[in-house]
Structure formats: structure tokens, C-alpha cells
Protein backbone atom coordinates (compact mmCIF):
# COMPACT_ATOMS: atom_id res chain seq x y z
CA UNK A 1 -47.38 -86.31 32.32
CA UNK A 2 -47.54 -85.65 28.73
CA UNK A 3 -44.37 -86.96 26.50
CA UNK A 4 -41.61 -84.81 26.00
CA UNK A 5 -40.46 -84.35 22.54
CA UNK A 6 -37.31 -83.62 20.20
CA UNK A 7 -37.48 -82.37 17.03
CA UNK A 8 -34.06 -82.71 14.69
CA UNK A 9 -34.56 -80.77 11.35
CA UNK A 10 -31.79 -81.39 8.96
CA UNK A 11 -31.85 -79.04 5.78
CA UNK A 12 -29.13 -80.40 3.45
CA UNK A 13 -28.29 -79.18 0.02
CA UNK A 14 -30.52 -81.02 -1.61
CA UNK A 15 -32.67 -82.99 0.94
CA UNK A 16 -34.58 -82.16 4.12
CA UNK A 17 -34.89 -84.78 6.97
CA UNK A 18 -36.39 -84.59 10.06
CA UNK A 19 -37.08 -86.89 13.04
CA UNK A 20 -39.58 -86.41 16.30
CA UNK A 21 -38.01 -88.18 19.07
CA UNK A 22 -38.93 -88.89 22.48
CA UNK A 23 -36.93 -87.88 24.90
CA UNK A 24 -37.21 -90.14 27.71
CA UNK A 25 -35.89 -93.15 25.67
CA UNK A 26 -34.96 -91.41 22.72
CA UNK A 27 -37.50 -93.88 20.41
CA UNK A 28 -37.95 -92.37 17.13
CA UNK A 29 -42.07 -92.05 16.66
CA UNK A 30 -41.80 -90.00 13.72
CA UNK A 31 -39.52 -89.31 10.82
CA UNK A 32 -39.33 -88.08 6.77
CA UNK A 33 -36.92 -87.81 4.23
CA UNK A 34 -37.53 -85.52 1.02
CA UNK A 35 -35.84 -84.04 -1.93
CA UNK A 36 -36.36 -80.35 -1.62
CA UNK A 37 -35.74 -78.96 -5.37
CA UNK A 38 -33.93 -76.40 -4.09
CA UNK A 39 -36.98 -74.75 -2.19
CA UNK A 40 -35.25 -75.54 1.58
CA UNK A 41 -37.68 -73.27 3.20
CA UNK A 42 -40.80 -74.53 1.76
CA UNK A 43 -39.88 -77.93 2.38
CA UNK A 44 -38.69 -77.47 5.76
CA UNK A 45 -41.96 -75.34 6.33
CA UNK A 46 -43.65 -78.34 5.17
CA UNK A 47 -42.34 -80.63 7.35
CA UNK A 48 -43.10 -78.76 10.55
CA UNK A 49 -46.09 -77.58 9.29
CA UNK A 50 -47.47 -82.04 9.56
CA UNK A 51 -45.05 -82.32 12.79
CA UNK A 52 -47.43 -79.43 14.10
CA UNK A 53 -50.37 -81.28 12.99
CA UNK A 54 -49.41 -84.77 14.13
CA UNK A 55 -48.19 -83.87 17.93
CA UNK A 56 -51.02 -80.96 18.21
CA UNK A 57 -52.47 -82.74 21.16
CA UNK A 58 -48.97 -82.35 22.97
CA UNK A 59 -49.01 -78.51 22.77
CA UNK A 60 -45.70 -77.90 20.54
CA UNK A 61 -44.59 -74.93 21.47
CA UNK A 62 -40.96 -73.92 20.72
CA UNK A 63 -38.13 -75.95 18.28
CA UNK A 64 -34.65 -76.51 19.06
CA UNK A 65 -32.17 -75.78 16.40
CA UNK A 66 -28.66 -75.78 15.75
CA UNK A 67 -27.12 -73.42 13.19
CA UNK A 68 -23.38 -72.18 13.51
CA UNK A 69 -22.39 -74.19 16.14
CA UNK A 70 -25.37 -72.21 18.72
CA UNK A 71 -28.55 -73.42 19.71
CA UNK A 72 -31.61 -71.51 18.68
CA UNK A 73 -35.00 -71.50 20.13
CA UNK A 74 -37.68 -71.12 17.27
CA UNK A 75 -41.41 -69.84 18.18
CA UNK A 76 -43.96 -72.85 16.43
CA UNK A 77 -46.80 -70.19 16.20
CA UNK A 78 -44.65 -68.54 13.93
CA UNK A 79 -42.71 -71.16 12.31
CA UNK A 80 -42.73 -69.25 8.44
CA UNK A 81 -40.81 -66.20 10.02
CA UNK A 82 -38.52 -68.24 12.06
CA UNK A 83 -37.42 -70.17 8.62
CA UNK A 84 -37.64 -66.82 6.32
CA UNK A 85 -34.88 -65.66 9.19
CA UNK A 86 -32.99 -68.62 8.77
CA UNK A 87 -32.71 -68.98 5.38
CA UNK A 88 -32.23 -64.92 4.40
């Protein structure tokens, strides 16, 4: 059974952080913490962009988000839409 995974993205107003996390005994395998420069989207684009590359052999498929107090579902073959939709 392959690991299932967590992703937290946390775009702040003038850092992006972000944590993979497994979720069967929530141990942090992978994290970051960057100064953005005010480019949010590039940055957070960035960040999922080596996620993607890292965890490729799990098949990442879809992110969890939370924006204004809902959960969102974003599509990781399209991850640069997803974020030009959140940040517009």
C-alpha cells in the first residue's frame, strides 16, 4: 500500500511554507520555508512544482487547501491555473 500523503501550503504575506506529511502517523518527511518577495504565486508554484518532483513515484494527484474557511480540492496536473485562480 503506497503512503498516503498531506500537503499544508501556507502563503503568508511575506513567506511561503509548506510541509508533506504522512498521514498515518502524521511524521513530517518533507518541509521548506522561503521569503517570497512578494511573488506568492511563483513561490508557491515553486514549491509544489519540487513536492511534485520529490513524491512523483507516489502518483500526486489532487491538493487539499483551505482558503475562507472551505476546503478546496486543487488538480496537480494543473497546479499554475489552480494558483493563478487563487491568487486573482
Amino acid at each position: 500500500m503506497q503512503d498516503e500523503l498531506m500537503v499544508g501550503l501556507d502563503v503568508g504575506s511575506t513567506t511561503v511554507k509548506a510541509v508533506v506529511v504522512r498521514r498515518e502517523n502524521d511524521e513530517m518527511i518533507w518541509q521548506d520555508y522561503q521569503r517570497h518577495e512578494t511573488k506568492q504565486p511563483e513561490k508557491s508554484l515553486e514549491f509544489l512544482r519540487r513536492i511534485e518532483a520529490e513524491f512523483l513515484h507516489l502518483n500526486l494527484h489532487t491538493l487539499a487547501y483551505r482558503a475562507d474557511l472551505r476546503i478546496h480540492t486543487w488538480n496537480f496536473t494543473n497546479l499554475e491555473h489552480e494558483l493563478n485562480y487563487l491568487f486573482a
